[in-house]
Protein backbone atom coordinates (compact mmCIF):
# COMPACT_ATOMS: atom_id res chain seq x y z
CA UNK A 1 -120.50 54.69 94.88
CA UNK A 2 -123.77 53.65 96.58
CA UNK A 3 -126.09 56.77 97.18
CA UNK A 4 -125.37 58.68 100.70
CA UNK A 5 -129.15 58.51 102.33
CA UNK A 6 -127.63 55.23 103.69
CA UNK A 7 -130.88 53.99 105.99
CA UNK A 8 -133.13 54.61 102.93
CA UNK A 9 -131.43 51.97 100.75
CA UNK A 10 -131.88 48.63 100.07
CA UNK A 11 -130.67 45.54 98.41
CA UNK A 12 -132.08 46.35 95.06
CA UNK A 13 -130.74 50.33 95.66
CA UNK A 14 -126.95 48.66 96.05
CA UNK A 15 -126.68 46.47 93.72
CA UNK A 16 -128.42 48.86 91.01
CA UNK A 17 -125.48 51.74 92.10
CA UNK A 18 -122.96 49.29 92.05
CA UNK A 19 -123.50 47.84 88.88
CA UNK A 20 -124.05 51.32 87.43
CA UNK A 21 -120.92 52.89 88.41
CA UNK A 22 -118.51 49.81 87.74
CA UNK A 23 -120.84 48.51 84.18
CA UNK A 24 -122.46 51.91 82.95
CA UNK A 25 -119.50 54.39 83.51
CA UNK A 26 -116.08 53.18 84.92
CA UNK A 27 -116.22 50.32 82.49
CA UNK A 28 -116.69 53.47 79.88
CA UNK A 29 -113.84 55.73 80.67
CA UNK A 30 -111.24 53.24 82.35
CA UNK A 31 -109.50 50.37 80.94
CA UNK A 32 -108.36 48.79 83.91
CA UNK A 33 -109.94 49.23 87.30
CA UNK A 34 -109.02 47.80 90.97
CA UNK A 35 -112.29 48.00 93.18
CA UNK A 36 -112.29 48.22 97.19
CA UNK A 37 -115.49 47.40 99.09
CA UNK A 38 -116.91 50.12 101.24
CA UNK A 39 -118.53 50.16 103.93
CA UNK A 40 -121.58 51.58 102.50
CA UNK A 41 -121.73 48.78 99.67
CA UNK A 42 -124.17 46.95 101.57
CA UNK A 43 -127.53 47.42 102.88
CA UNK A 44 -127.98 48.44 105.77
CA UNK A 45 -124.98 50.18 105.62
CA UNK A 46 -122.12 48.61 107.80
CA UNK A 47 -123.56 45.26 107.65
CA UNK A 48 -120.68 42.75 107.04
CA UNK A 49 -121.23 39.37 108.92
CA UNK A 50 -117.92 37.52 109.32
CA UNK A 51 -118.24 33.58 107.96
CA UNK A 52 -119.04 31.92 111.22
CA UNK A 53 -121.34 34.44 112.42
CA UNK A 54 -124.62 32.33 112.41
CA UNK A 55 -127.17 34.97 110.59
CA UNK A 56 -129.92 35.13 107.97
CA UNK A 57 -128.52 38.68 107.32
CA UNK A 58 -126.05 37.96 104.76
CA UNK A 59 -123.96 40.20 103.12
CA UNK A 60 -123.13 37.76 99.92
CA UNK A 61 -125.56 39.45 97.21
CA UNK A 62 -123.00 42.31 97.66
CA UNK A 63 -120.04 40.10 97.34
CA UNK A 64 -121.75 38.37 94.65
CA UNK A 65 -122.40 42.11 92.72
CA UNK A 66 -118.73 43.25 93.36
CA UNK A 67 -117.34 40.17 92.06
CA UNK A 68 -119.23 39.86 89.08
CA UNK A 69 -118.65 43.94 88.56
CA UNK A 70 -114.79 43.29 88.84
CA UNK A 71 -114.45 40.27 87.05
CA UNK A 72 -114.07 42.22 83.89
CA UNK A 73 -110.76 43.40 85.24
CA UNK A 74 -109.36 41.32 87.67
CA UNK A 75 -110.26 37.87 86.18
CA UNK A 76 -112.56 35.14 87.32
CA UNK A 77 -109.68 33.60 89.66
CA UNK A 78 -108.99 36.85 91.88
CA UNK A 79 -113.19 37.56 91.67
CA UNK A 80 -113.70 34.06 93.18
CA UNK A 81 -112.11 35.55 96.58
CA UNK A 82 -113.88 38.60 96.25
CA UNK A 83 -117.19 36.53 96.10
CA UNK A 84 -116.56 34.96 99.45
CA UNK A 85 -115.85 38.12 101.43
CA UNK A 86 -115.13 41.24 99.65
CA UNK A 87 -110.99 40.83 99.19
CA UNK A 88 -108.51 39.70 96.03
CA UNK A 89 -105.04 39.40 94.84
CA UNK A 90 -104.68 40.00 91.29
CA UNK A 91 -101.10 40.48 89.24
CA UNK A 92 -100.73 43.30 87.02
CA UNK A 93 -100.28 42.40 83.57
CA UNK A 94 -98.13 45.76 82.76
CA UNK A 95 -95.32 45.36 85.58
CA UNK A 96 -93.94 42.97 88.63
CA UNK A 97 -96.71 44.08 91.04
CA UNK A 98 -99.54 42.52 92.80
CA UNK A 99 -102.75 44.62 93.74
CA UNK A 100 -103.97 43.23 96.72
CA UNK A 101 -107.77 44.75 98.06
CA UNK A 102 -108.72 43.53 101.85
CA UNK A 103 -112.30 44.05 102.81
CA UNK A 104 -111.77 46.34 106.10
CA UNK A 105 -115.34 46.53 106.88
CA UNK A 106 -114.37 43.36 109.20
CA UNK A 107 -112.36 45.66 111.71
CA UNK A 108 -114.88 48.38 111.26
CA UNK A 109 -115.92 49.43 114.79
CA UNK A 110 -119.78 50.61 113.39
CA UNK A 111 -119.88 46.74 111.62
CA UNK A 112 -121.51 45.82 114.95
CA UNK A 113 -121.37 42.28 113.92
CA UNK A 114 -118.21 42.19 115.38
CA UNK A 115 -119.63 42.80 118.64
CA UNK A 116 -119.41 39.59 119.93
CA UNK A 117 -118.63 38.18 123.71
CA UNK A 118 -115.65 36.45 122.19
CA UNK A 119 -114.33 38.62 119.56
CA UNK A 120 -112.70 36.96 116.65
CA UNK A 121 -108.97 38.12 116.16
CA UNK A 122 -108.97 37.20 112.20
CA UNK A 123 -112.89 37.77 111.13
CA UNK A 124 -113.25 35.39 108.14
CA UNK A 125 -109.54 34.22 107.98
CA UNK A 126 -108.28 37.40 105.86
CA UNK A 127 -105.36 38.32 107.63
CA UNK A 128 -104.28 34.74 107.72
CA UNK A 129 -105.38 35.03 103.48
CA UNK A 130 -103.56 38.44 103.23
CA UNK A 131 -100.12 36.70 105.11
CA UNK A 132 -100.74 33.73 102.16
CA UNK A 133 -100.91 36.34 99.51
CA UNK A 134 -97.69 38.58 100.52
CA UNK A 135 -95.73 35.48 101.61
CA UNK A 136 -96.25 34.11 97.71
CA UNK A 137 -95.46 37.63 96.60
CA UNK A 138 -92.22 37.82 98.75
CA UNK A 139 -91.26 34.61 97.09
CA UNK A 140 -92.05 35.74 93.70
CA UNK A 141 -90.23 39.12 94.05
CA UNK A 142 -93.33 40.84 93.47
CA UNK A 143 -94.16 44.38 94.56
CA UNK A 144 -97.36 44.83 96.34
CA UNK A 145 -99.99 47.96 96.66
CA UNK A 146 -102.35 47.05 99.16
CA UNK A 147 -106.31 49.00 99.17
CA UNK A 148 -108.65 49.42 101.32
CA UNK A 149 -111.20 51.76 101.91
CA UNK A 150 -111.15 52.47 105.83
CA UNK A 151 -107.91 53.61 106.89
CA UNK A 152 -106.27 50.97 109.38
CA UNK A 153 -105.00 53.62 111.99
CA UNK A 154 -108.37 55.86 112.29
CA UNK A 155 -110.27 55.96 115.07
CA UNK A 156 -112.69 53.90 113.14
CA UNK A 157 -110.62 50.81 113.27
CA UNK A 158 -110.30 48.68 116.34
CA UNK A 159 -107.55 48.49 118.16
CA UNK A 160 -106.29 44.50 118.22
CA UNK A 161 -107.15 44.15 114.27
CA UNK A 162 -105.03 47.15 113.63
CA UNK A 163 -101.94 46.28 115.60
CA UNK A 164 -101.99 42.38 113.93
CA UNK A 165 -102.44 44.87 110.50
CA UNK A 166 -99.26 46.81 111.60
CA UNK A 167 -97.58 43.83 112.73
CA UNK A 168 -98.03 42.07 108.79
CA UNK A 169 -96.97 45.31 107.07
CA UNK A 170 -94.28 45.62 108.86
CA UNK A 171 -92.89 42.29 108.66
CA UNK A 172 -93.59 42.68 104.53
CA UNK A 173 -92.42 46.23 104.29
CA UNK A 174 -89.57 45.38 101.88
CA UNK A 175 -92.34 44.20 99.32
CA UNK A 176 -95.46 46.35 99.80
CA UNK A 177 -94.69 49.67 97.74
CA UNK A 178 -97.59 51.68 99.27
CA UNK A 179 -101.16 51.09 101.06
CA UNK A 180 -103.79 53.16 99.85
CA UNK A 181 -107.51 54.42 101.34
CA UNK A 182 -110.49 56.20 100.73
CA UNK A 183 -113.28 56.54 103.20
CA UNK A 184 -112.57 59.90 105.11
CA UNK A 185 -112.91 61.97 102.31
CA UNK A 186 -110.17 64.09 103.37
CA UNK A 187 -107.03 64.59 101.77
CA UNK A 188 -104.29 62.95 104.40
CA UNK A 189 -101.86 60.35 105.15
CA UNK A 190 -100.71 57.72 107.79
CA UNK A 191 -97.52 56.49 108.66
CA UNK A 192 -96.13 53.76 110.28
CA UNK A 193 -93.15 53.15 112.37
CA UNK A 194 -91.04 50.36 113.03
CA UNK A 195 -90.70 51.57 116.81
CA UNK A 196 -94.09 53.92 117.55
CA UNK A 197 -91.88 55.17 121.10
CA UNK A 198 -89.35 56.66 118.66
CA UNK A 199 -90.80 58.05 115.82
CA UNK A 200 -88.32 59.58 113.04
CA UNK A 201 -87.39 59.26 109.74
CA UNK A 202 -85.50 56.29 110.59
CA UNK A 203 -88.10 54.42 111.78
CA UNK A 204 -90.84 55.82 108.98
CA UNK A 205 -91.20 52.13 107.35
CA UNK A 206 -94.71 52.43 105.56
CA UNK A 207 -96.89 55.21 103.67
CA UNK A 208 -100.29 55.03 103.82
CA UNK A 209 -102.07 57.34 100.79
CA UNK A 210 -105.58 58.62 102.17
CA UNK A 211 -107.35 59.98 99.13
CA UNK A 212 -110.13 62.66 99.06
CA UNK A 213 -113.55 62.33 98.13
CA UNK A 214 -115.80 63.30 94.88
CA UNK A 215 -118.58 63.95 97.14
CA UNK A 216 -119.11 67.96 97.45
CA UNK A 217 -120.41 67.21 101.11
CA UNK A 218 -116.88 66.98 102.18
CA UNK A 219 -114.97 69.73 100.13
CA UNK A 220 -114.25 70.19 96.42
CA UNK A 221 -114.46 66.84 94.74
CA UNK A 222 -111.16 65.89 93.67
CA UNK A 223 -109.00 63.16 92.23
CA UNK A 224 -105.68 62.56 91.85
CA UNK A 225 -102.80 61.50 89.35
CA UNK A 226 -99.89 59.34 90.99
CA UNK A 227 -96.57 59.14 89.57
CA UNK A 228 -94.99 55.58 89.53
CA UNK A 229 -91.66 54.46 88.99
CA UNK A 230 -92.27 51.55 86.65
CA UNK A 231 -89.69 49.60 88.30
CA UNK A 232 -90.19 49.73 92.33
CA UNK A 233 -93.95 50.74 91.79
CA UNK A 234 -92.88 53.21 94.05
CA UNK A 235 -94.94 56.52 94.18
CA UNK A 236 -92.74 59.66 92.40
CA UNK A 237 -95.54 61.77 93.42
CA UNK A 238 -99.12 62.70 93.12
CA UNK A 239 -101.03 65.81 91.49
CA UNK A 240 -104.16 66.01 92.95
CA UNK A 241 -107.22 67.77 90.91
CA UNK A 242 -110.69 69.63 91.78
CA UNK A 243 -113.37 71.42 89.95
CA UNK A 244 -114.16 74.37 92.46
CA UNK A 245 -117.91 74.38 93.65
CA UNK A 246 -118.11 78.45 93.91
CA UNK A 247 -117.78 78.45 90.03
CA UNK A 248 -120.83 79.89 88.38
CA UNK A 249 -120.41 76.51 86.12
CA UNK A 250 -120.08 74.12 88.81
CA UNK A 251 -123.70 72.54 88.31
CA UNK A 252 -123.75 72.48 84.34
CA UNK A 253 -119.92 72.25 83.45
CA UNK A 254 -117.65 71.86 86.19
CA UNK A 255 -113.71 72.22 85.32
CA UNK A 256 -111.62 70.42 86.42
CA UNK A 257 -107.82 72.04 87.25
CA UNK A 258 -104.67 71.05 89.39
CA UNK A 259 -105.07 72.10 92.43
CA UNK A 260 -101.47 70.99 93.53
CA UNK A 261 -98.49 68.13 93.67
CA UNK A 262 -96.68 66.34 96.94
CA UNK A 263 -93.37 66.75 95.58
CA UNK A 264 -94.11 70.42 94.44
CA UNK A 265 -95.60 71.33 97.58
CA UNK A 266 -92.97 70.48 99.84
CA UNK A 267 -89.90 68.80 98.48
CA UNK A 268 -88.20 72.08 98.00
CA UNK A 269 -89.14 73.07 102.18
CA UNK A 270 -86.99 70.01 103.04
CA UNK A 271 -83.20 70.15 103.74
CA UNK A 272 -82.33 67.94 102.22
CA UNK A 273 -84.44 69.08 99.43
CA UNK A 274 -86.25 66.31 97.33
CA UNK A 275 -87.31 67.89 93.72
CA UNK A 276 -85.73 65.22 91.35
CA UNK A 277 -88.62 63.94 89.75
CA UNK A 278 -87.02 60.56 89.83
CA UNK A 279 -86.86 60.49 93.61
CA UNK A 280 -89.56 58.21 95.20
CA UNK A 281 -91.52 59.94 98.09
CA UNK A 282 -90.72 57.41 101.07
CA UNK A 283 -92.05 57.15 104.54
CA UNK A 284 -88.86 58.77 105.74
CA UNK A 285 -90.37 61.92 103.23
CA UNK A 286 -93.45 61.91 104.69
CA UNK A 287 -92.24 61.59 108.00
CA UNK A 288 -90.17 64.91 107.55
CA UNK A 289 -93.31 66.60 106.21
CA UNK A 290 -94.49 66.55 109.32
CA UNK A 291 -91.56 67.79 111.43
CA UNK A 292 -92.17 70.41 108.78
CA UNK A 293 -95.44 70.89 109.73
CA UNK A 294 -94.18 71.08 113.74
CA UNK A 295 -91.73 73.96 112.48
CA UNK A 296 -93.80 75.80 110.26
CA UNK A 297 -97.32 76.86 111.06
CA UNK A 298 -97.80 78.56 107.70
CA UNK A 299 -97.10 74.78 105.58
CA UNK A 300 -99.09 73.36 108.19
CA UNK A 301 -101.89 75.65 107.65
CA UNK A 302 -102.04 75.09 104.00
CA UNK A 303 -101.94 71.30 104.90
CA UNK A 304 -104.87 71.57 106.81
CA UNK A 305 -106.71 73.77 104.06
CA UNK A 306 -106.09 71.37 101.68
CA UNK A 307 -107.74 68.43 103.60
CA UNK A 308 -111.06 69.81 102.19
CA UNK A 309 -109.35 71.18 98.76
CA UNK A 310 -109.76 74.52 100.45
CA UNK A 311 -113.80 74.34 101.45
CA UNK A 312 -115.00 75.95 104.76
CA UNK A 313 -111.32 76.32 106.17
CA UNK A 314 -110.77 76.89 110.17
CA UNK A 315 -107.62 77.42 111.64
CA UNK A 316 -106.20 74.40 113.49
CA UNK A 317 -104.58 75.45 116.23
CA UNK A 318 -102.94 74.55 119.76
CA UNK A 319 -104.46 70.70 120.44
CA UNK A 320 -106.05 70.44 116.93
CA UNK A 321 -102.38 71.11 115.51
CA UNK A 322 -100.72 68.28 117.73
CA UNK A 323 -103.29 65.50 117.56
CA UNK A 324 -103.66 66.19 113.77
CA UNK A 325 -99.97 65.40 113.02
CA UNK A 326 -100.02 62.85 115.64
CA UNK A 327 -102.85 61.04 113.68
CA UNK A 328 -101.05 61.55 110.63
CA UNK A 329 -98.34 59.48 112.51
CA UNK A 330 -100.21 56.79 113.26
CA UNK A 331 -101.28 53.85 110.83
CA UNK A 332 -101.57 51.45 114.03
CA UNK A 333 -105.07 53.05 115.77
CA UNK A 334 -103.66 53.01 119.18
CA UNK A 335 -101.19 55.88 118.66
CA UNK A 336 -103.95 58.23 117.01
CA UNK A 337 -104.23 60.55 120.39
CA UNK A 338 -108.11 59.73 119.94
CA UNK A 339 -109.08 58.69 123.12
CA UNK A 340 -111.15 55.90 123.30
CA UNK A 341 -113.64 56.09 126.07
CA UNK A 342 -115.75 53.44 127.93
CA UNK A 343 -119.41 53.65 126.51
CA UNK A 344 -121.23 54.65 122.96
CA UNK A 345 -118.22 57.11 121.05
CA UNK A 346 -118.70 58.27 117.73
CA UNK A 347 -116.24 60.07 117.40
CA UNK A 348 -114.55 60.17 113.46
CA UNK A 349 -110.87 60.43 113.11
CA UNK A 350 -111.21 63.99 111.25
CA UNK A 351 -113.46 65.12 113.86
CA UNK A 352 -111.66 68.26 114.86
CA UNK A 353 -112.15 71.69 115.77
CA UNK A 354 -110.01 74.93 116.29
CA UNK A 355 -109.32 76.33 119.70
CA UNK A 356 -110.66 79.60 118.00
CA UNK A 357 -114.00 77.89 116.45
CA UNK A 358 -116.46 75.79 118.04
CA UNK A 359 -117.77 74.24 114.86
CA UNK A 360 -117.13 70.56 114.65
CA UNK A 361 -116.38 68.85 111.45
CA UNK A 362 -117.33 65.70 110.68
CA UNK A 363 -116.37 62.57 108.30
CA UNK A 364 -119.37 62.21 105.71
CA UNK A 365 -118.37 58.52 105.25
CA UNK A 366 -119.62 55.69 107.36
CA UNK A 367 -121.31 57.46 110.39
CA UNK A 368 -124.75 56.22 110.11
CA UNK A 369 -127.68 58.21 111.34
CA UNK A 370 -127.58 55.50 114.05
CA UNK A 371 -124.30 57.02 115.21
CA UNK A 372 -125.50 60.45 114.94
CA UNK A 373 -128.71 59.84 117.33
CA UNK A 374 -126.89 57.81 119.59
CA UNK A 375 -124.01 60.73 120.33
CA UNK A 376 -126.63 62.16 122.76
CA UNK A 377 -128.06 59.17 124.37
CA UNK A 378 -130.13 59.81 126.68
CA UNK A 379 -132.07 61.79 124.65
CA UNK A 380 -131.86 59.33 122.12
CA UNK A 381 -133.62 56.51 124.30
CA UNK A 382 -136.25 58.56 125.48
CA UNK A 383 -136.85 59.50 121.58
CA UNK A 384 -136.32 55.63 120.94
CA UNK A 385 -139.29 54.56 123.98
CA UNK A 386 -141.70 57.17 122.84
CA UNK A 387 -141.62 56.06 119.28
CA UNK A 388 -141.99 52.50 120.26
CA UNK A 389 -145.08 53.72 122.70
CA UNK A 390 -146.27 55.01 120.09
CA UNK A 391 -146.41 51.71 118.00
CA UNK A 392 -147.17 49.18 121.08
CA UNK A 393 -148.54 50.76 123.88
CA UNK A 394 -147.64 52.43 126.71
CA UNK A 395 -147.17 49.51 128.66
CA UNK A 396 -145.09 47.17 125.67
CA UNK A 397 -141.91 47.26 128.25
CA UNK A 398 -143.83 45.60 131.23
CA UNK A 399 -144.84 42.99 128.90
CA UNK A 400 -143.51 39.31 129.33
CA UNK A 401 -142.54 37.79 125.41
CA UNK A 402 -141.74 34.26 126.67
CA UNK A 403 -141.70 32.06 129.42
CA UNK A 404 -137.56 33.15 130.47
CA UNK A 405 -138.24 36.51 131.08
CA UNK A 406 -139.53 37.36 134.67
């Protein structure tokens, strides 16, 4: 939503975009709409305090915007808890389900508020909120679609608030349908296991839907079309669209045109195969989509070309083939095989390359220019000290700023 030259915006820039896209234009097309907040919905970028950090850097104008934006749709009871930290539960007024969006900028490891010498385990009480909310839908006999924008098993995510996140969806896995994500801009998935040491379609107990990106930085912008049984609220199966950026119309007129569907794609490769169209796609689906993936390069291949809707396609071979479906099996961060190593990492889930390419791709969403610079460090600081020389003096490090320092 908010425009990408993230350390160039400001509070005014936000809440303008923000109020544009949700008043001026979704509020035009769509009559009903379930918002998530991003990690860019804030200036600067990744800047969500938790409630007992002590700050004058508050993040509340944004909640204040979103809620006010949403309140159109979810109602002025759901936007209340969206005004104090970015997260509601709202029932559907078409069907027996509960949409419930979580604010996962507070286990976002570039949110460096969270940096703290004690972390907090629950960062503004919302996993203790989001237990509340399914525990009242359980009782109700509600289904439940949980949203978020960062993806709870990506490198992105910290490790302790993603296993206490595994640990609540799978004790409510008989009433959340599906969790859905945006934030990679990629088109991929994440599952997660009731027993991560043996992985199977047994133990496939929750599907995590990672949708692709509008922004043409990533791949052909696309959206997609899900499939619901109006029962379960399970998901039948998704047809996924894109308006192709080598078309000589792409900058007056784009078109828009099915690019493909799930249950298409590979419901007929299974065995068993699963083509009714009244079959729900499961975790224990997904989960054999990616043994398929283990046994045939060729689907995998296509997989992979489809993460960027077929843009600037590399083959993903050897190590790039094994930690990519190991990611994909991973919606608790600790079993992504992305090793997590003592120092400053930037690393982005998606960051992969081909044994055959040395071209590194990277997610366009949430790695600040901070990140970027600080990849190479010690070039960085030197960069950093000259700068500041420039602005100070030569000598501004030698210099004493109060009566502690010696």
């Amino acid at each position: 939503v908010v425009e990408g030259a993230v350390w160039l915006v400001n509070e005014t820039e936000v809440t303008n975009d923000l109020n544009d896209a949700y008043n001026s234009r979704m509020a035009d097309y769509f009559d009903l709409v379930y918002g998530v907040t991003g990690n860019h919905d804030c200036a600067p970028v990744n800047s969500f305090p938790p409630a007992d950090i002590d700050t004058t850097i508050s993040s509340q104008w944004a909640y204040d915007t979103l809620s006010s934006d949403w309140s159109q749709w979810i109602g002025s009871t759901a936007a209340s808890t969206a005004d104090d930290y970015g997260a509601y539960s709202v029932k559907y007024s078409g069907g027996n389900l509960r949409l419930i969006s979580f604010n996962t900028n507070f286990y976002y490891k570039e949110n460096f508020w969270l940096y703290e010498n004690t972390m907090e385990k629950d960062p503004s009480g919302q996993l203790a909120w989001l237990v509340d909310e399914l525990s009242a839908a359980e009782s109700a006999g509600e289904r439940v679609w949980l949203m978020g924008h960062m993806p709870m098993g990506s490198s992105d995510t910290f490790h302790d608030a993603s296993n206490y996140f595994n640990q609540i969806i799978q004790r409510y896995d008989a009433t959340i349908a599906a969790v859905f994500y945006g934030h990679t801009h990629k088109d991929e998935f994440e599952l997660a296991y009731s027993n991560y040491t043996d992985q199977s379609a047994d133990t496939a107990s929750m599907m995590s839907y990672i949708m692709p990106a509008m922004t043409p930085t990533s791949g052909n912008p696309a959206f997609r079309v899900y499939s619901v049984d109006p029962v379960t609220f399970g998901v039948l199966d998704f047809t996924e669209y894109i308006t192709n950026m080598s078309s000589s119309t792409y900058q007056t007129k784009p078109t828009w045109e099915k690019y493909y569907s799930a249950k298409e794609t590979y419901g007929s490769l299974l065995d068993p195969p699963v083509t009714d169209s009244a079959a729900e796609l499961t975790p224990a689906f997904w989960h054999n989509v990616t043994v398929l993936f283990e046994n045939d390069d060729s689907v995998f291949q296509d997989y992979y070309a489809r993460k960027s809707r077929g843009w600037d396609v590399s083959e993903c071979t050897g190590d790039c083939k094994t930690d990519e479906i190991c990611q994909l099996r991973a919606a608790e961060s600790q079993y992504n095989c992305v090793e997590i190593t003592p120092g400053i990492s930037f690393k982005k889930r998606d960051t992969t390359a081909s044994e055959s390419s040395s071209t590194t791709k990277e997610s366009t969403c949430g790695e600040s220019v901070v990140g970027q610079m600080f990849s190479n460090f010690d070039n960085a600081v030197e960069a950093l000290i000259k700068a500041a020389e420039a602005k100070l003096g030569s000598g501004f490090l030698n210099t004493t700023v109060n009566a502690t320092v010696s």
